[in-house]
C-alpha atoms as a PDB file:
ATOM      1  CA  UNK A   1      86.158 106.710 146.714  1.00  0.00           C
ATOM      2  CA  UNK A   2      88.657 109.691 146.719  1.00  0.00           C
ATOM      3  CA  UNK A   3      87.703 113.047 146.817  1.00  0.00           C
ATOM      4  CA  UNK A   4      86.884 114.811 143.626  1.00  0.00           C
ATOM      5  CA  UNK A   5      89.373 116.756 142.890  1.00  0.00           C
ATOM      6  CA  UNK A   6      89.109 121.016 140.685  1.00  0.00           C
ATOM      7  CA  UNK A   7      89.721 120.522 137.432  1.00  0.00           C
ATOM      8  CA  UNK A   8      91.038 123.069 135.024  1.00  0.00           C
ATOM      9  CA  UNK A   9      91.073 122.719 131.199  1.00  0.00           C
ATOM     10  CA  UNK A  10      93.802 125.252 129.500  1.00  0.00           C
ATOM     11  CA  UNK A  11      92.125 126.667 126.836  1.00  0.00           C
ATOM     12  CA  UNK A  12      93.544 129.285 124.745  1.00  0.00           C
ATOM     13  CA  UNK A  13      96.089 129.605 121.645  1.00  0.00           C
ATOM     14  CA  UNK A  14      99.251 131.675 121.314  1.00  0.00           C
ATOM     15  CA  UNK A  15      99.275 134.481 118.961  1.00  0.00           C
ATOM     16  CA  UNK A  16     103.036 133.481 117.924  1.00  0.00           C
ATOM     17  CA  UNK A  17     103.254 129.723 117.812  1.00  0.00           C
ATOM     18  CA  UNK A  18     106.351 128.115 117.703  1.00  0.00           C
ATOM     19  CA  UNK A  19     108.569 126.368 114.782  1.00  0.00           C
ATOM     20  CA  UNK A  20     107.626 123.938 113.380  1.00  0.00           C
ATOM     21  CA  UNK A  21     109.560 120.635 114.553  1.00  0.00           C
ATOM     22  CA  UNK A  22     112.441 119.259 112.195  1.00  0.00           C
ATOM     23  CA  UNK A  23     110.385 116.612 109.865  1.00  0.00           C
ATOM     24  CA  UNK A  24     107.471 118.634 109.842  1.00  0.00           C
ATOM     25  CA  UNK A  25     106.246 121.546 108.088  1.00  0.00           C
ATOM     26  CA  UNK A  26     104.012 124.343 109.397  1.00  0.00           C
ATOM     27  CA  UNK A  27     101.341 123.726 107.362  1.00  0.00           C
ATOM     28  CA  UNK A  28     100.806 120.204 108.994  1.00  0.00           C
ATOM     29  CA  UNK A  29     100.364 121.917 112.182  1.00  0.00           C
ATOM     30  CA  UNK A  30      97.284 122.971 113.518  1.00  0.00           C
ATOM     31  CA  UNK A  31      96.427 126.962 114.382  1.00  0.00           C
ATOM     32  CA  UNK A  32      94.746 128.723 116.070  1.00  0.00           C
ATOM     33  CA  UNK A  33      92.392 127.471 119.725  1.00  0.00           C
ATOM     34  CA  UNK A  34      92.919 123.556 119.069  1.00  0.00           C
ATOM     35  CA  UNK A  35      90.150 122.591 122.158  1.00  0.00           C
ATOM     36  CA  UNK A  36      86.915 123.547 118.997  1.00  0.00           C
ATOM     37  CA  UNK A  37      88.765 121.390 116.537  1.00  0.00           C
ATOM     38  CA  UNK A  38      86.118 118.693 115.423  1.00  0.00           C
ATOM     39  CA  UNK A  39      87.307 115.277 115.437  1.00  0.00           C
ATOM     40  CA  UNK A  40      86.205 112.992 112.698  1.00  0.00           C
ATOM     41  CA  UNK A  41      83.063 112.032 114.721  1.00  0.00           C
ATOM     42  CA  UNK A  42      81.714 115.620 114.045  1.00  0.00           C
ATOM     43  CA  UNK A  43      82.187 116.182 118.071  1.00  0.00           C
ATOM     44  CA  UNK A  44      84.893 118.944 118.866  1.00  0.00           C
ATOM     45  CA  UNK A  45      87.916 117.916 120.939  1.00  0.00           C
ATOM     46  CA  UNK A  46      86.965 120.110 123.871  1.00  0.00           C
ATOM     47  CA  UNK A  47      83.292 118.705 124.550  1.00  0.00           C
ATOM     48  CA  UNK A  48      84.722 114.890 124.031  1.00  0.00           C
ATOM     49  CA  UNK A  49      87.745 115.697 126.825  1.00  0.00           C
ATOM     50  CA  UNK A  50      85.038 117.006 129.538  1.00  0.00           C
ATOM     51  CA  UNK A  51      82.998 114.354 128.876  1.00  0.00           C
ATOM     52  CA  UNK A  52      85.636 111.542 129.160  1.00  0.00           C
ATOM     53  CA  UNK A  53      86.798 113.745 132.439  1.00  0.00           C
ATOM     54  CA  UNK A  54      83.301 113.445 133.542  1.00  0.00           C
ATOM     55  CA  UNK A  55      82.923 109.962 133.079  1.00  0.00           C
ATOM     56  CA  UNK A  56      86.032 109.234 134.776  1.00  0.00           C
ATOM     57  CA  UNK A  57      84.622 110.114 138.429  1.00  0.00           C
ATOM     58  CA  UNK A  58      87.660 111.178 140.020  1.00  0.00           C
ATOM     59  CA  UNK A  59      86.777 115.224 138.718  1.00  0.00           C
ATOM     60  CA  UNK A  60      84.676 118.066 139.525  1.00  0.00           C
ATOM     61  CA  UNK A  61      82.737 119.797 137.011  1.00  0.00           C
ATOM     62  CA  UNK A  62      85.826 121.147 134.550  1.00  0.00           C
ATOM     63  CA  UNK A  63      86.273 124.785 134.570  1.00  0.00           C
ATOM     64  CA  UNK A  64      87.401 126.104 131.007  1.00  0.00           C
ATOM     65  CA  UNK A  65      90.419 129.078 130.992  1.00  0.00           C
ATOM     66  CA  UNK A  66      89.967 130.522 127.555  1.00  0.00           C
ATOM     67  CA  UNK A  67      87.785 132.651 125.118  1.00  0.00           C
ATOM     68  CA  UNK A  68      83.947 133.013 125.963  1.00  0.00           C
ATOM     69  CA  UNK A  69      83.822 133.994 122.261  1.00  0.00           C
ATOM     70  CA  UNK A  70      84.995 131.077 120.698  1.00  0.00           C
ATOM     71  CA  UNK A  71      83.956 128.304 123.205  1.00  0.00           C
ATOM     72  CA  UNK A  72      80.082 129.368 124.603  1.00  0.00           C
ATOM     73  CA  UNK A  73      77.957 127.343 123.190  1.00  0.00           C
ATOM     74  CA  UNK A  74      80.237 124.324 122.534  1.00  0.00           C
ATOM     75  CA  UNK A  75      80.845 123.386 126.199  1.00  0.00           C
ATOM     76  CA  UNK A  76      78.472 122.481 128.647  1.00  0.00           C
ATOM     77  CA  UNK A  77      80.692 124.245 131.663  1.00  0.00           C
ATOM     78  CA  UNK A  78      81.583 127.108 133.308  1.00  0.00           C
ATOM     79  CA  UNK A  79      84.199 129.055 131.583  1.00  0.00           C
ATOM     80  CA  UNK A  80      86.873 132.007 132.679  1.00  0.00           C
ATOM     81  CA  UNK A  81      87.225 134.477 129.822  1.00  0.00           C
ATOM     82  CA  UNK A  82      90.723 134.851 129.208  1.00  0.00           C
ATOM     83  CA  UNK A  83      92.034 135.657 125.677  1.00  0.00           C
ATOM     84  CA  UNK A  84      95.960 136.208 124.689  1.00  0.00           C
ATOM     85  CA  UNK A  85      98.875 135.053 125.439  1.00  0.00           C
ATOM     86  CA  UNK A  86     100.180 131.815 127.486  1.00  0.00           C
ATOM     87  CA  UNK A  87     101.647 134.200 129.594  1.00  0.00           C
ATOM     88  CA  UNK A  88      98.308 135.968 130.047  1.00  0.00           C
ATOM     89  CA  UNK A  89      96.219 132.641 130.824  1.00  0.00           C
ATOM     90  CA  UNK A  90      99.008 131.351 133.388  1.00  0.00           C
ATOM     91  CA  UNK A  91      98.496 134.612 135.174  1.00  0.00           C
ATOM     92  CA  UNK A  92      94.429 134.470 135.363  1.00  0.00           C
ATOM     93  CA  UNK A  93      94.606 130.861 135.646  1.00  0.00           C
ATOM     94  CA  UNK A  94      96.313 131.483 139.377  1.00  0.00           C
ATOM     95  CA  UNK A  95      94.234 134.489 140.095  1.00  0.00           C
ATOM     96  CA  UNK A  96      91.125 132.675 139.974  1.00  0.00           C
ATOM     97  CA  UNK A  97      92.866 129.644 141.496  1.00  0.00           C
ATOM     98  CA  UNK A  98      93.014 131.867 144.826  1.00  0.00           C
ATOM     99  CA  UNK A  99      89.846 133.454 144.406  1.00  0.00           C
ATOM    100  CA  UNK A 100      88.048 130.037 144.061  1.00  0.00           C
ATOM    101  CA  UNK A 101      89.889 127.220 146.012  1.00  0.00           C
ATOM    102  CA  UNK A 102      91.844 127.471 149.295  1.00  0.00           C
ATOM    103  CA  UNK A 103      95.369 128.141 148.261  1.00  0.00           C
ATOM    104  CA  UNK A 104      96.787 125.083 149.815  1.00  0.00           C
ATOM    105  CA  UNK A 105      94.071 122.754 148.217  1.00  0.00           C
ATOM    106  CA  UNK A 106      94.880 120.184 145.395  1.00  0.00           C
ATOM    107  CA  UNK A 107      93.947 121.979 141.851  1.00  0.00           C
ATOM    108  CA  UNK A 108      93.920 119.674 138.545  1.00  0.00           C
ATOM    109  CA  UNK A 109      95.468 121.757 135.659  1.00  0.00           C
ATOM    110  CA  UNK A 110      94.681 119.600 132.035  1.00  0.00           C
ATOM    111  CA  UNK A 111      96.064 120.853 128.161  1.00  0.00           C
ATOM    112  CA  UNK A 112      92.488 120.542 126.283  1.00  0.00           C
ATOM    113  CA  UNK A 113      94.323 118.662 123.108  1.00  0.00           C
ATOM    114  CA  UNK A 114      94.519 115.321 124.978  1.00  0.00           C
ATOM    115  CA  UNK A 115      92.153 112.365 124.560  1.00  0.00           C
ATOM    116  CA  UNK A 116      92.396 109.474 127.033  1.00  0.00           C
ATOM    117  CA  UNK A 117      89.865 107.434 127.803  1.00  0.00           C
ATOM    118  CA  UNK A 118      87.745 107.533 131.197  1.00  0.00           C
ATOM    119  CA  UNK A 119      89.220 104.599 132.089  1.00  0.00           C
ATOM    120  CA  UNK A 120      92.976 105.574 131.561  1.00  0.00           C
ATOM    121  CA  UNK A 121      92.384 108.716 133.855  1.00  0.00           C
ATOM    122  CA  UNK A 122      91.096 106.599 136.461  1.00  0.00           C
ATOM    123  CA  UNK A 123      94.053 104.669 136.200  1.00  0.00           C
ATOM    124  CA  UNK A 124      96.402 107.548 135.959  1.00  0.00           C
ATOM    125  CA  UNK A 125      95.501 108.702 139.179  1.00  0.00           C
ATOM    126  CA  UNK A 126      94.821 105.583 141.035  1.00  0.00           C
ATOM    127  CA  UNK A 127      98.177 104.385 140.463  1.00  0.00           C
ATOM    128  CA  UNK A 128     100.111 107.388 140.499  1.00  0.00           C
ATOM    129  CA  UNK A 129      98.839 110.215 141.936  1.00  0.00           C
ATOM    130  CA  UNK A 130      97.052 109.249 144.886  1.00  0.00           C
ATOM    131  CA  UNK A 131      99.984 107.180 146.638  1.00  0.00           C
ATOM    132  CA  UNK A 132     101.661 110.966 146.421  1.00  0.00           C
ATOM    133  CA  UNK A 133      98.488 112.996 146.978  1.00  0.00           C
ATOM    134  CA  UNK A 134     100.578 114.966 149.663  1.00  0.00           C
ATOM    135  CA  UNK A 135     102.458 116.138 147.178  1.00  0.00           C
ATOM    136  CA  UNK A 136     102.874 120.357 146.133  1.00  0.00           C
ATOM    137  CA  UNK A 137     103.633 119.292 142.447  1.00  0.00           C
ATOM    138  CA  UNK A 138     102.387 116.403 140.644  1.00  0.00           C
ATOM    139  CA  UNK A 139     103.158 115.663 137.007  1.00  0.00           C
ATOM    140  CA  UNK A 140     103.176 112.085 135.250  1.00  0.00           C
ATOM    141  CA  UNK A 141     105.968 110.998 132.754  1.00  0.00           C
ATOM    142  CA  UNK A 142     104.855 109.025 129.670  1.00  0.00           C
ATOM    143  CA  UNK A 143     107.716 105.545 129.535  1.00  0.00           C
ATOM    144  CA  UNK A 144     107.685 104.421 126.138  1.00  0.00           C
ATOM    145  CA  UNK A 145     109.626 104.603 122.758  1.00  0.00           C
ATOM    146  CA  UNK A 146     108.683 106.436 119.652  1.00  0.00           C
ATOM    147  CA  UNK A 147     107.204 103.887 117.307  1.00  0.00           C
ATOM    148  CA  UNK A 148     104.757 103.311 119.603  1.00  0.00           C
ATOM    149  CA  UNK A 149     103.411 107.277 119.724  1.00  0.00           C
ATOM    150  CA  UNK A 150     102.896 106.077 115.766  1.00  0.00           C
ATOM    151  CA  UNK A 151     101.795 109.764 114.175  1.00  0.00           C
ATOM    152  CA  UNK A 152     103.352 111.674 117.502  1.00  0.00           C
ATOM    153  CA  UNK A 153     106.356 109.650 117.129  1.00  0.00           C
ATOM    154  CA  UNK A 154     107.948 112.988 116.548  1.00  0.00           C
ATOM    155  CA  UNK A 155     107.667 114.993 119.704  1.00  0.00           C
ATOM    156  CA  UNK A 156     110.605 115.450 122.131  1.00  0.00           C
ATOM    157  CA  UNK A 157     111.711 112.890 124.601  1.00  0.00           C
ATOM    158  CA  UNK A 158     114.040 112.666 127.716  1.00  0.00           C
ATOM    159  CA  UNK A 159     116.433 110.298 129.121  1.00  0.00           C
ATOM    160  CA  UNK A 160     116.378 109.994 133.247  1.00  0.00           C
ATOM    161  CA  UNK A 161     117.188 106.835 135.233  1.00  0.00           C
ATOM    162  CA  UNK A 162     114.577 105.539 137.846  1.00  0.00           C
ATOM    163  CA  UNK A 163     118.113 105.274 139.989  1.00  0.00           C
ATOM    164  CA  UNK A 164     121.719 105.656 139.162  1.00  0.00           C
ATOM    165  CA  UNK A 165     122.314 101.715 139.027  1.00  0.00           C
ATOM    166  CA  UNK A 166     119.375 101.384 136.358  1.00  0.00           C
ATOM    167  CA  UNK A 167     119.405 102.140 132.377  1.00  0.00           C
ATOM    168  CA  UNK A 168     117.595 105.132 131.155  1.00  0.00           C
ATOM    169  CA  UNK A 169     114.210 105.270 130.651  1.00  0.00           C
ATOM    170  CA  UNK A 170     112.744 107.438 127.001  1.00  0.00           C
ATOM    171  CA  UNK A 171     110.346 109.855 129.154  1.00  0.00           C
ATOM    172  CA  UNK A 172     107.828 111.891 127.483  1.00  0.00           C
ATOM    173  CA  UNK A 173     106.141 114.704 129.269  1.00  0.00           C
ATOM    174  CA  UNK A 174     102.642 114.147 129.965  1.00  0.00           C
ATOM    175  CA  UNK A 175      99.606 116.644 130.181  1.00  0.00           C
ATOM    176  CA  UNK A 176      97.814 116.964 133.718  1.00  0.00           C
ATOM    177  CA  UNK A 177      99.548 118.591 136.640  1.00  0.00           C
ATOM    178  CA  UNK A 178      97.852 118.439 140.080  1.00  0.00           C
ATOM    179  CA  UNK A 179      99.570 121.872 142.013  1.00  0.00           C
ATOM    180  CA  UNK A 180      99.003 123.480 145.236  1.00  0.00           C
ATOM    181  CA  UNK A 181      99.597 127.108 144.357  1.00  0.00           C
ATOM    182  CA  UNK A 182     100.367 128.545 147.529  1.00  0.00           C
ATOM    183  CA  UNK A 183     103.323 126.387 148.231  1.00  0.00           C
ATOM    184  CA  UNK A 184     104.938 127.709 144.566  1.00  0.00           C
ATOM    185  CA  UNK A 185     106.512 130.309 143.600  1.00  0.00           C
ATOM    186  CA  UNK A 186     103.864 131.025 140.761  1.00  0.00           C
ATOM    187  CA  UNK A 187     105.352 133.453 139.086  1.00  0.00           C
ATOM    188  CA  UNK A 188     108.575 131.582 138.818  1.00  0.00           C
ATOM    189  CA  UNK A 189     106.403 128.851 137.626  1.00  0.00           C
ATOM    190  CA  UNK A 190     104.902 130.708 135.035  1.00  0.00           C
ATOM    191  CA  UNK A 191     108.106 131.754 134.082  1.00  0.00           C
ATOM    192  CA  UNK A 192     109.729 127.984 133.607  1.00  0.00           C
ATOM    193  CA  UNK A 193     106.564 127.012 131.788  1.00  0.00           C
ATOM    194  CA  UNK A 194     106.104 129.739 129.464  1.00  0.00           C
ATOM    195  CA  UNK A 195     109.939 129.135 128.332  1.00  0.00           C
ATOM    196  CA  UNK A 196     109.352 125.452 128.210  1.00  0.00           C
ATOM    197  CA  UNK A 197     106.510 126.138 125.341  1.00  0.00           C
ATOM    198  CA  UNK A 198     108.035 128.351 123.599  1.00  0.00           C
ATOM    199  CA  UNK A 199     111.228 126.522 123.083  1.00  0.00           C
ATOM    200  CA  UNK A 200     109.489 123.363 123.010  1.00  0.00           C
ATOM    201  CA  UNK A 201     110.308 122.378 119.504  1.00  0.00           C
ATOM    202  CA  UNK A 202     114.109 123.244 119.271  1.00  0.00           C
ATOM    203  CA  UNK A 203     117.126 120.855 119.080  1.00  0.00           C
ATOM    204  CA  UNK A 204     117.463 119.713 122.642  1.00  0.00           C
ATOM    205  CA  UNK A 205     121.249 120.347 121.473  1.00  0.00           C
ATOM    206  CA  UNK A 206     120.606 124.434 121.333  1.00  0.00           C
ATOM    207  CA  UNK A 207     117.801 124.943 123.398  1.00  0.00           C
ATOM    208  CA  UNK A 208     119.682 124.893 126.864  1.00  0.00           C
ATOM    209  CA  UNK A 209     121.582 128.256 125.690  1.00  0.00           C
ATOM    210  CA  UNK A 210     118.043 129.941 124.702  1.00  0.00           C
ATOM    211  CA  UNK A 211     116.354 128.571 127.756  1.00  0.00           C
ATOM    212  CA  UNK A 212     118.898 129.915 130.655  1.00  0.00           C
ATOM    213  CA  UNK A 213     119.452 133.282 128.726  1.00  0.00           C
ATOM    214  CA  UNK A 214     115.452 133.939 128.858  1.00  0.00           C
ATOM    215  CA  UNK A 215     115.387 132.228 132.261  1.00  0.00           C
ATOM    216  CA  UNK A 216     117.759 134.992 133.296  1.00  0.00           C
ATOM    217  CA  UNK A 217     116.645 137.805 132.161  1.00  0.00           C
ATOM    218  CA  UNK A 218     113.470 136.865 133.494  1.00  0.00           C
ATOM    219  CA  UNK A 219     114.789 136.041 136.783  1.00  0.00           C
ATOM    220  CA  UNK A 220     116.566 138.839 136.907  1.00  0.00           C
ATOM    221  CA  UNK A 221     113.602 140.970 137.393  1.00  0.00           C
ATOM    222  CA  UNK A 222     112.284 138.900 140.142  1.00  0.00           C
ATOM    223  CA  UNK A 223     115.545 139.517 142.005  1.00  0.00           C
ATOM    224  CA  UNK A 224     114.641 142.884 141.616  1.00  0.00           C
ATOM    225  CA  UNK A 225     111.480 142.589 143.398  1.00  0.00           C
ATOM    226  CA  UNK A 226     113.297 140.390 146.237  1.00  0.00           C
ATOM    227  CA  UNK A 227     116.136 143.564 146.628  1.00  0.00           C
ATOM    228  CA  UNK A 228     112.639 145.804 147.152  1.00  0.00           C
ATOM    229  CA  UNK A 229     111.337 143.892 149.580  1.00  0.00           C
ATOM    230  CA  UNK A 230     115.100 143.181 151.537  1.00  0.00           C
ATOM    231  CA  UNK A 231     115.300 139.541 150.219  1.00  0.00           C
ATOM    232  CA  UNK A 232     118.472 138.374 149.152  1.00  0.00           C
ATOM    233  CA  UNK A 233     118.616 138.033 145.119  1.00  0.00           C
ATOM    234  CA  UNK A 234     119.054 134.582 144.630  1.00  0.00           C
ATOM    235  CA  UNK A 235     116.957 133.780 141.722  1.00  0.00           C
ATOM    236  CA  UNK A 236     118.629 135.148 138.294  1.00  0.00           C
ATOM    237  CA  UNK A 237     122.179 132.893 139.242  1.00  0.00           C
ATOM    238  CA  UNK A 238     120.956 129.664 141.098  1.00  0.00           C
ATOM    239  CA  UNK A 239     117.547 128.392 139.056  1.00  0.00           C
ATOM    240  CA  UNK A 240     119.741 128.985 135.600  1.00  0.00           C
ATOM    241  CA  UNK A 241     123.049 127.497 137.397  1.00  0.00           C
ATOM    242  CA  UNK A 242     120.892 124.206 138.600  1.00  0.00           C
ATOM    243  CA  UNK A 243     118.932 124.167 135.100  1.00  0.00           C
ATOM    244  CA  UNK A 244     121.953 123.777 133.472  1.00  0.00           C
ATOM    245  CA  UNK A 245     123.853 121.139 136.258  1.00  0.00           C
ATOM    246  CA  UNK A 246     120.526 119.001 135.611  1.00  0.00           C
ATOM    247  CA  UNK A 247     120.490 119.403 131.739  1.00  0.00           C
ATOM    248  CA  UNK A 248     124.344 118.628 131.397  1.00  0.00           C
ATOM    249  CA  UNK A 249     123.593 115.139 133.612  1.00  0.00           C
ATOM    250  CA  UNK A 250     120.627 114.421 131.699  1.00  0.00           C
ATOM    251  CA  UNK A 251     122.381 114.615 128.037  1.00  0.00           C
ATOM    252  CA  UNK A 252     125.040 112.014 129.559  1.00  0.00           C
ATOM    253  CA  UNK A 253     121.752 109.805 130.384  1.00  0.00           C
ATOM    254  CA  UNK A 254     122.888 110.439 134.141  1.00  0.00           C
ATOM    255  CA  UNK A 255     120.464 112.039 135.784  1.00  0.00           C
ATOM    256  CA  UNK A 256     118.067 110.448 138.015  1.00  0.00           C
ATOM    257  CA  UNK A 257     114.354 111.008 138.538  1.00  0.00           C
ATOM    258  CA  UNK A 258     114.570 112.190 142.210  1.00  0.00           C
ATOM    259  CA  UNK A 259     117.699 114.357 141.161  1.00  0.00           C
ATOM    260  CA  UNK A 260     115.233 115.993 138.709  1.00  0.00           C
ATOM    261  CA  UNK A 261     112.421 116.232 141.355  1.00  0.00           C
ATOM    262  CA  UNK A 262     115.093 117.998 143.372  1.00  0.00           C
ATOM    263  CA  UNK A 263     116.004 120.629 141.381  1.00  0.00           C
ATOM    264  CA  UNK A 264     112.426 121.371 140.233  1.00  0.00           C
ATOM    265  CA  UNK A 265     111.543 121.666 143.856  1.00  0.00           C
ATOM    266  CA  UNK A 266     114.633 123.920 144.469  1.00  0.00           C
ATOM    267  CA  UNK A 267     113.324 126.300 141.636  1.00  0.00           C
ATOM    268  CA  UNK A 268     109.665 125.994 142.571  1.00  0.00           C
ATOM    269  CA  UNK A 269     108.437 125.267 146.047  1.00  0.00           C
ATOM    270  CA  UNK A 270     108.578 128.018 148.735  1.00  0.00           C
ATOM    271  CA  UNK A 271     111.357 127.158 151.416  1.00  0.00           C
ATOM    272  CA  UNK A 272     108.670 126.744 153.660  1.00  0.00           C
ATOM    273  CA  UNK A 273     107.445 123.744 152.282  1.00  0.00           C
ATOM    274  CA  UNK A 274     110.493 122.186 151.212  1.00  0.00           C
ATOM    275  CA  UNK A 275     110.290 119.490 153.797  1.00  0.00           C
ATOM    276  CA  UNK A 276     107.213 118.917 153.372  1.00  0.00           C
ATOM    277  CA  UNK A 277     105.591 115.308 151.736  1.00  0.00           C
ATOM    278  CA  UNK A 278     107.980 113.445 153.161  1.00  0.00           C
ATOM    279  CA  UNK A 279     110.884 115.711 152.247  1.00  0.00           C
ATOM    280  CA  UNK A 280     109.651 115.258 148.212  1.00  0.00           C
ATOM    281  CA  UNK A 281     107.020 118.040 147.682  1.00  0.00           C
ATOM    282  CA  UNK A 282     107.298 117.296 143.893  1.00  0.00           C
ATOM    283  CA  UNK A 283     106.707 114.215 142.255  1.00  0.00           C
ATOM    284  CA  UNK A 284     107.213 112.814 138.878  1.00  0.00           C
ATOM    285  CA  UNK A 285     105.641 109.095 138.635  1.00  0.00           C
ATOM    286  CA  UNK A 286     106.048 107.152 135.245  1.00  0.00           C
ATOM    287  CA  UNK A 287     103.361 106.002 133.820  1.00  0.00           C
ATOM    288  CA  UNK A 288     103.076 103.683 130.620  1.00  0.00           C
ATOM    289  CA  UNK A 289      99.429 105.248 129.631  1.00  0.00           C
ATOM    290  CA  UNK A 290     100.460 106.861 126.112  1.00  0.00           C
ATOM    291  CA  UNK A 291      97.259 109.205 125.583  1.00  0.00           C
ATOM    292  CA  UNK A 292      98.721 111.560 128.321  1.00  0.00           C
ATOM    293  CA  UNK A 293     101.709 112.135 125.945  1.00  0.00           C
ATOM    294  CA  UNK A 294      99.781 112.866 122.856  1.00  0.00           C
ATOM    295  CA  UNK A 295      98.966 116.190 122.924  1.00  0.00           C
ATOM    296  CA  UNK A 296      97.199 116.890 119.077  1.00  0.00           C
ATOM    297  CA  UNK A 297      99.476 119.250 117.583  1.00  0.00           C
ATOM    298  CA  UNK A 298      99.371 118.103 113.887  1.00  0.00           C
ATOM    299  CA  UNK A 299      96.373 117.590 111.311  1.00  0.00           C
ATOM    300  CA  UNK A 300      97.495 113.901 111.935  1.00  0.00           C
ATOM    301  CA  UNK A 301      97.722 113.693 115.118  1.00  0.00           C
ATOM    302  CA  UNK A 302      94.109 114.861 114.907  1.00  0.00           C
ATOM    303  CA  UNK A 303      92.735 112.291 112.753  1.00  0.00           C
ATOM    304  CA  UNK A 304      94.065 109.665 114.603  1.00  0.00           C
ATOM    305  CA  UNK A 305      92.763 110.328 117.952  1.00  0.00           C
ATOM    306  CA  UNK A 306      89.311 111.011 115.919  1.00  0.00           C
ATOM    307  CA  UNK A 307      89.547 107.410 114.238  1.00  0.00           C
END
């Protein structure tokens, strides 16, 4: 039996959510912290996720990152208080990743608005995280077309081939990440992920040009902090230079799932470790399991995963 790995349930809710996606209008989104949604069983979202985690054997007890306020007393686990914005929770999330766990340890990092079963985590992991358990960065890749999401059919998918010579596959992003934080650059990582939610919902057409603007002026500031400490500033042109290289390939349907793993490793793993895991510290494994791509964003979206 493999090792039981941290687990870490995001928690919280951004004071300025996003658009609403084209099709849909904000008042059939849900506000607000999603985890104490009840589903139509009367059970809220949060306590039926730890459970299902807990009953899938391959997790420690969850730990919670979020409000004390609004989740003590619904969950039956330890929880970091943590209240604002996703950029606020990213940061305490990795501060009390090094103050817990050994910074080179495996750390399981879960959205709280996903519902798959016990079983389907089991699998998850059997098949495709544990053949890659070396791995820095793990993240799973939902294969399937949009009929099949039914009342998600809506969210935002990408086109990468499993190798030049192959079609395309329609990849959805899924919601676990397994990370080692001391071989990242964290708070590049925080960076790329807090512009990836915010700009989650805009035409893939125009979001490139918002993305490497706000990746730049971001990374512009960490240069900063590489002149202070006599580092050469690298940051600010190559991560929005090899964002743009990979998003210009993938829009032709011509870029690869290793090419991808390249360039996020490039942008997020320390040099140090670049050779490390068999020269692929990150790994993105397909997966057909759908419930890891249905994160509960809308009132329906809700009352199917309650049904």
């Amino acid at each position: 039996m493999p090792k039981r790995l941290p687990l870490l349930i995001l928690a919280g809710s951004d004071p300025q959510p996003g658009p609403a996606p084209a099709g849909l209008a904000q008042d059939d989104m849900l506000s607000g912290f999603k985890a104490v949604y009840r589903l139509s069983s009367g059970v809220p979202l949060i306590s039926e996720l730890i459970q299902r985690f807990n009953a899938s054997g391959r997790f420690e007890q969850p730990i919670l990152i979020g409000p004390r306020r609004v989740h003590e007393g619904i969950v039956d686990c330890e929880i970091v208080d943590v209240e604002g914005s996703l950029a606020t929770t990213l940061e305490h999330t990795y501060k009390f990743i090094t103050r817990r766990f050994h910074h080179l340890d495996p750390v399981a990092i879960s959205a709280c608005d996903i519902l798959p079963t016990p079983d389907e985590i089991r699998s998850l992991l059997e098949t495709n995280y544990d053949p890659h358990e070396d791995a820095q960065f793990w993240w799973q890749l939902v294969d399937t077309k949009p009929e099949s999401l039914n009342v998600s059919s809506w969210k935002q998918s990408y086109q990468l081939r499993p190798d030049m010579d192959q079609p395309p596959m329609n990849l959805y992003p899924g919601h676990i990440v397994i990370v080692r934080v001391g071989a990242l650059r964290m708070r590049v990582v925080n960076s790329v992920l807090q512009i990836a939610y915010w700009y989650r919902n805009r035409d893939l057409r125009t979001r490139h040009v918002h993305v490497a603007i706000e990746s730049f002026r971001r990374l512009l500031a960490e240069d900063i902090r590489s002149l202070t400490s006599l580092r050469l500033p690298l940051f600010s042109i190559s991560i929005p230079i090899r964002g743009l290289l990979a998003y210009y390939k993938m829009v032709r349907k011509q870029l690869t799932l290793r090419e991808f793993e390249h360039h996020v490793a490039k942008t997020l793993v320390r040099r140090a470790f670049h050779k490390s895991a068999q020269g692929r510290p990150v790994r993105f494994t397909v997966t057909p399991i759908l419930a890891f791509a249905k994160d509960i964003d809308t009132k329906a979206e809700l009352a199917e995963a309650g049904s």
